[in-house]
C-alpha atoms as a PDB file:
ATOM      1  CA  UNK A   1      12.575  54.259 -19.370  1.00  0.00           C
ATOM      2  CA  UNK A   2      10.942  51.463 -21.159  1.00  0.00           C
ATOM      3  CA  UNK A   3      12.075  47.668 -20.066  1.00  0.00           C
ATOM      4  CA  UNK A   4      14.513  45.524 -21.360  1.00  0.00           C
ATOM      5  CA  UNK A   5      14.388  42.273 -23.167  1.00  0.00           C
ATOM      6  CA  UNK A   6      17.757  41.030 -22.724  1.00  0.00           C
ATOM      7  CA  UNK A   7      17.848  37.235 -22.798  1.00  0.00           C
ATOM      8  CA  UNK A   8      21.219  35.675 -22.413  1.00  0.00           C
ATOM      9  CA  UNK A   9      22.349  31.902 -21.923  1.00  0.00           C
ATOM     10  CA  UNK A  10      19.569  30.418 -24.507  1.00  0.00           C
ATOM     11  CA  UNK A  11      19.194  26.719 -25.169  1.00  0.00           C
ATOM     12  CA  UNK A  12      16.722  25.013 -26.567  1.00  0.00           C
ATOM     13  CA  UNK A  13      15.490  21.669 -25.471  1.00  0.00           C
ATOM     14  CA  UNK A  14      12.761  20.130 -28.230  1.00  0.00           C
ATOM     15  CA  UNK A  15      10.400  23.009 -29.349  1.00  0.00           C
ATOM     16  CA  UNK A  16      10.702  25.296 -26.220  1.00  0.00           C
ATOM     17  CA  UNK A  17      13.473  27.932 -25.883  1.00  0.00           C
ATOM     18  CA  UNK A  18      14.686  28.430 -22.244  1.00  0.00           C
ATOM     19  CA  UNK A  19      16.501  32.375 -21.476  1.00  0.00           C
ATOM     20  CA  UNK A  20      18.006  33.688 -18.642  1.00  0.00           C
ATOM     21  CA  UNK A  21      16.922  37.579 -17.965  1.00  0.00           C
ATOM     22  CA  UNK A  22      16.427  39.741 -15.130  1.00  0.00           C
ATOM     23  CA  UNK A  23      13.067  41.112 -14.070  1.00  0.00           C
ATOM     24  CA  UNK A  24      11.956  44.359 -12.603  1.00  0.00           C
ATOM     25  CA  UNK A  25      13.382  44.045  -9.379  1.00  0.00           C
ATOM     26  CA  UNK A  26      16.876  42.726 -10.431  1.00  0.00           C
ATOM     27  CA  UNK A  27      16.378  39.361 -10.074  1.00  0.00           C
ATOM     28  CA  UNK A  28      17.830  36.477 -12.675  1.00  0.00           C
ATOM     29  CA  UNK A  29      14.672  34.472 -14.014  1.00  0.00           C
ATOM     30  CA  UNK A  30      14.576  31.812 -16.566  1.00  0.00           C
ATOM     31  CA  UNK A  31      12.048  32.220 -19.275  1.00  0.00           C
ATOM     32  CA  UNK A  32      10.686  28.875 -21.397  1.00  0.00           C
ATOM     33  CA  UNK A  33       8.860  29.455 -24.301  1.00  0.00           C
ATOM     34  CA  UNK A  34       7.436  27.332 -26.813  1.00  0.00           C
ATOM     35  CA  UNK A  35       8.554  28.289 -30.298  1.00  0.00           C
ATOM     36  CA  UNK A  36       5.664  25.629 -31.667  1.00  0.00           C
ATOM     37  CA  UNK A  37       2.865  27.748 -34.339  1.00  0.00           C
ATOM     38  CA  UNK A  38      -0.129  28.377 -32.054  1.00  0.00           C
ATOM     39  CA  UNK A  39       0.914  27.277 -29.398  1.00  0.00           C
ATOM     40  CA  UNK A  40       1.525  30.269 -27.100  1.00  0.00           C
ATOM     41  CA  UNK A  41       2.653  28.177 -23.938  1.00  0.00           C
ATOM     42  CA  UNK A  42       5.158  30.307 -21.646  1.00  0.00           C
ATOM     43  CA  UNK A  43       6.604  29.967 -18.304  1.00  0.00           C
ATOM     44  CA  UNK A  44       9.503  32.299 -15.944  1.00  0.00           C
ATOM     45  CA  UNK A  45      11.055  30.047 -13.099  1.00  0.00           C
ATOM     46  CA  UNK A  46      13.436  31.118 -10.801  1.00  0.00           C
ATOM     47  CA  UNK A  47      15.989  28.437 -11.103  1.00  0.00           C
ATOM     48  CA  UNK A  48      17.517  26.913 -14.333  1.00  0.00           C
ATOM     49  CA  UNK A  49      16.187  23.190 -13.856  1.00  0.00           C
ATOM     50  CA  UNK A  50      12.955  23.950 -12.665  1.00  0.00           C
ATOM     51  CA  UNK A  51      12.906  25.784 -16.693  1.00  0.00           C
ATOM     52  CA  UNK A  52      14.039  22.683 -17.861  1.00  0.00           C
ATOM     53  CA  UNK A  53      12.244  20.070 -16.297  1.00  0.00           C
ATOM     54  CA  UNK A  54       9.028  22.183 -17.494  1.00  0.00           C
ATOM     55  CA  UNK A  55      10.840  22.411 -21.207  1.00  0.00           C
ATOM     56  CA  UNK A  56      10.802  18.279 -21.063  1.00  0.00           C
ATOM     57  CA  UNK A  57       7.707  17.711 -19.954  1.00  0.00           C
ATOM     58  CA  UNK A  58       5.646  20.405 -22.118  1.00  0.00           C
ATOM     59  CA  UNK A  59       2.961  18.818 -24.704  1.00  0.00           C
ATOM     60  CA  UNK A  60       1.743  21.250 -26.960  1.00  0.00           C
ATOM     61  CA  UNK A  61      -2.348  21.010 -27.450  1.00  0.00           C
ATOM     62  CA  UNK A  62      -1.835  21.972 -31.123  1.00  0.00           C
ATOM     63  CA  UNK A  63      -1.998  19.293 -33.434  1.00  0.00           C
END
């Protein structure tokens, strides 16, 4: 059976998207992505604020 993409409880803080989702083993994981062209960054945390400290702080490169 092929894995699931369900992200749930998304919020976005600037450019980068933050989603709660379970991984393989069952655990809840919070995903932050930038949505910024070309830039590519990505990050899973295990607790919400860790996510969005990282979402605050990120600097894209691409200019």
């Amino acid at each position: 059976m092929p894995a699931r993409d369900n992200f749930h409880s998304v919020m976005r803080i600037g450019p980068v998207q933050i989603g709660t989702h379970r991984d393989r083993n069952g655990q809840t994981k919070y995903a932050a992505v930038c949505t910024a062209d070309r830039c590519g960054w990505s990050a899973d945390y295990s607790s919400r604020t860790a996510a969005q400290l990282a979402a605050r702080t990120h600097r894209c490169r691409v200019r």
